[in-house]
Protein backbone atom coordinates (compact mmCIF):
# COMPACT_ATOMS: atom_id res chain seq x y z
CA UNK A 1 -61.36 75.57 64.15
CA UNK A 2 -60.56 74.22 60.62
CA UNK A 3 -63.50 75.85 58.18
CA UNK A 4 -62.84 73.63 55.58
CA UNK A 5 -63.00 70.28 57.69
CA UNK A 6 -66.12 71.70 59.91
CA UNK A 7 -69.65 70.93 58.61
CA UNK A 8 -72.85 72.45 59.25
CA UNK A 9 -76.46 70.93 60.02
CA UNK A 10 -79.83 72.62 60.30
CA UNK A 11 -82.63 70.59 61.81
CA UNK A 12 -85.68 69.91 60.05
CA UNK A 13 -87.94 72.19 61.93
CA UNK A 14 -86.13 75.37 61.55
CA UNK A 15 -84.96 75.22 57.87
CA UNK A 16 -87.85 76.85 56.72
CA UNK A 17 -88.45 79.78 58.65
CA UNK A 18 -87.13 82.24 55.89
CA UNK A 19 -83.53 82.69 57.48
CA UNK A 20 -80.42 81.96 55.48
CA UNK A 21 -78.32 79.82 56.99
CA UNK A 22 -75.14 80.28 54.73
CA UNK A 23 -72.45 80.30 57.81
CA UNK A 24 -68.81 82.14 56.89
CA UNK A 25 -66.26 81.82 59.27
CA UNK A 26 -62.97 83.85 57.94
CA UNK A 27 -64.19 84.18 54.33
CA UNK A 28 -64.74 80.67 53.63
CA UNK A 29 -68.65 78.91 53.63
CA UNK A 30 -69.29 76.10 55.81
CA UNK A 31 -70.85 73.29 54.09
CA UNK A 32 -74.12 72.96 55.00
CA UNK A 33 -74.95 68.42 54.88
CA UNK A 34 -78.67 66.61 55.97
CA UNK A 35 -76.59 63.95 57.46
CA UNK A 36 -73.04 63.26 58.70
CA UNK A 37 -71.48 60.65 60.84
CA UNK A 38 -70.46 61.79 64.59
CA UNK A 39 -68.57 58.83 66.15
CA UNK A 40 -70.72 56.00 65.45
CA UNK A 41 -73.29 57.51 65.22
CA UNK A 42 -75.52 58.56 61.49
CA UNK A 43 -77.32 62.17 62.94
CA UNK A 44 -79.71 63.31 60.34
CA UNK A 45 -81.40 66.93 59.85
CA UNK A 46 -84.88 65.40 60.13
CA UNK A 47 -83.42 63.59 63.37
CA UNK A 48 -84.45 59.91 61.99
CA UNK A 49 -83.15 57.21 64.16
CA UNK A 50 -83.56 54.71 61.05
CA UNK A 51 -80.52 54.65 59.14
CA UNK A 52 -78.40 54.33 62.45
CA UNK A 53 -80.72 51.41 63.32
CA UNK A 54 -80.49 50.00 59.80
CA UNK A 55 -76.40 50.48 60.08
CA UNK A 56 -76.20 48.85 63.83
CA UNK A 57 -78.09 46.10 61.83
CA UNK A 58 -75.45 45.75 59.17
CA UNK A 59 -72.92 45.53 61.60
CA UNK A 60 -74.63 42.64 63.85
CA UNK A 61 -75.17 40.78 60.60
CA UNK A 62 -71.81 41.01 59.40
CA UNK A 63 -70.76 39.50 62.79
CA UNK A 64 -73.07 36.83 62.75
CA UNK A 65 -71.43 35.57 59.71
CA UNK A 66 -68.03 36.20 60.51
CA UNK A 67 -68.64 33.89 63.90
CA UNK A 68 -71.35 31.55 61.97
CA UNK A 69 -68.56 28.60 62.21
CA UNK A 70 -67.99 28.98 65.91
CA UNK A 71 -71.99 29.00 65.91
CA UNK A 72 -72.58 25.93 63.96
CA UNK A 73 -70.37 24.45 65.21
CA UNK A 74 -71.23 20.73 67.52
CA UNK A 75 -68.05 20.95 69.73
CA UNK A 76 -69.30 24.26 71.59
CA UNK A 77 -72.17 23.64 73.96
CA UNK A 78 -75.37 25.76 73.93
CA UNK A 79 -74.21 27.88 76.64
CA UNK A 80 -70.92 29.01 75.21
CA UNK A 81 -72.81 29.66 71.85
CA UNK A 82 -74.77 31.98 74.11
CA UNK A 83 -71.41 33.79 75.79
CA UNK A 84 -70.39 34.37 72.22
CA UNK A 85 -73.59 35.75 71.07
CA UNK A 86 -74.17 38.32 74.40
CA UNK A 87 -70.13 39.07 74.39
CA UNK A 88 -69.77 39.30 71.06
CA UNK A 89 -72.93 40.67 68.72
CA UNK A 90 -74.84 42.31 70.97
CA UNK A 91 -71.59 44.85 71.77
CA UNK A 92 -71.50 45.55 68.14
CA UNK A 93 -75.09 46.06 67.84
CA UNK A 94 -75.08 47.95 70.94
CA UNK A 95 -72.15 49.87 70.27
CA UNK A 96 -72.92 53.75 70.93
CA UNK A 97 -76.67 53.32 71.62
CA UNK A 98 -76.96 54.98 75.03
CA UNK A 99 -76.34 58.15 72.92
């Protein structure tokens, strides 16, 4: 275990019982963060769901535009558009979620 890459999180509901959660492992602090990114995944200390769900957001938008030509486009028919979106977006939305 590498202390100085390892972070530590205390959840909401117990960080204010009164104990001190300063963690040492071999002389060296771990670094104690509300929020860090595990996968794709944004876990928070108050366990919020929102900026993941604002992030997964981000991502489907930035898709959209990147494949906004293929969607405005006349020579694809409806149903293709529709492949795109469900094969496409929604697995970048999606991405993680089950989690």
């Amino acid at each position: 275990m590498n202390a100085d890459k390892t972070k530590c999180m205390v959840l909401y509901q117990y960080q204010n019982t009164g104990r001190s959660h300063n963690i040492k492992i071999d002389k060296s602090s771990l670094e104690m963060v509300e929020e860090f990114k595990y996968l794709v995944i944004t876990l928070t200390n108050q366990n919020s769901s929102q900026e993941d769900i604002k992030t997964r957001l981000k991502s489907g938008n930035a898709c959209c535009q990147l494949v906004q030509n293929l969607s405005s486009s006349c020579l694809l028919s409806k149903n293709t558009k529709i492949k795109i979106y469900r094969s496409v977006i929604l697995h970048v939305v999606l991405y993680g979620c089950e989690t």
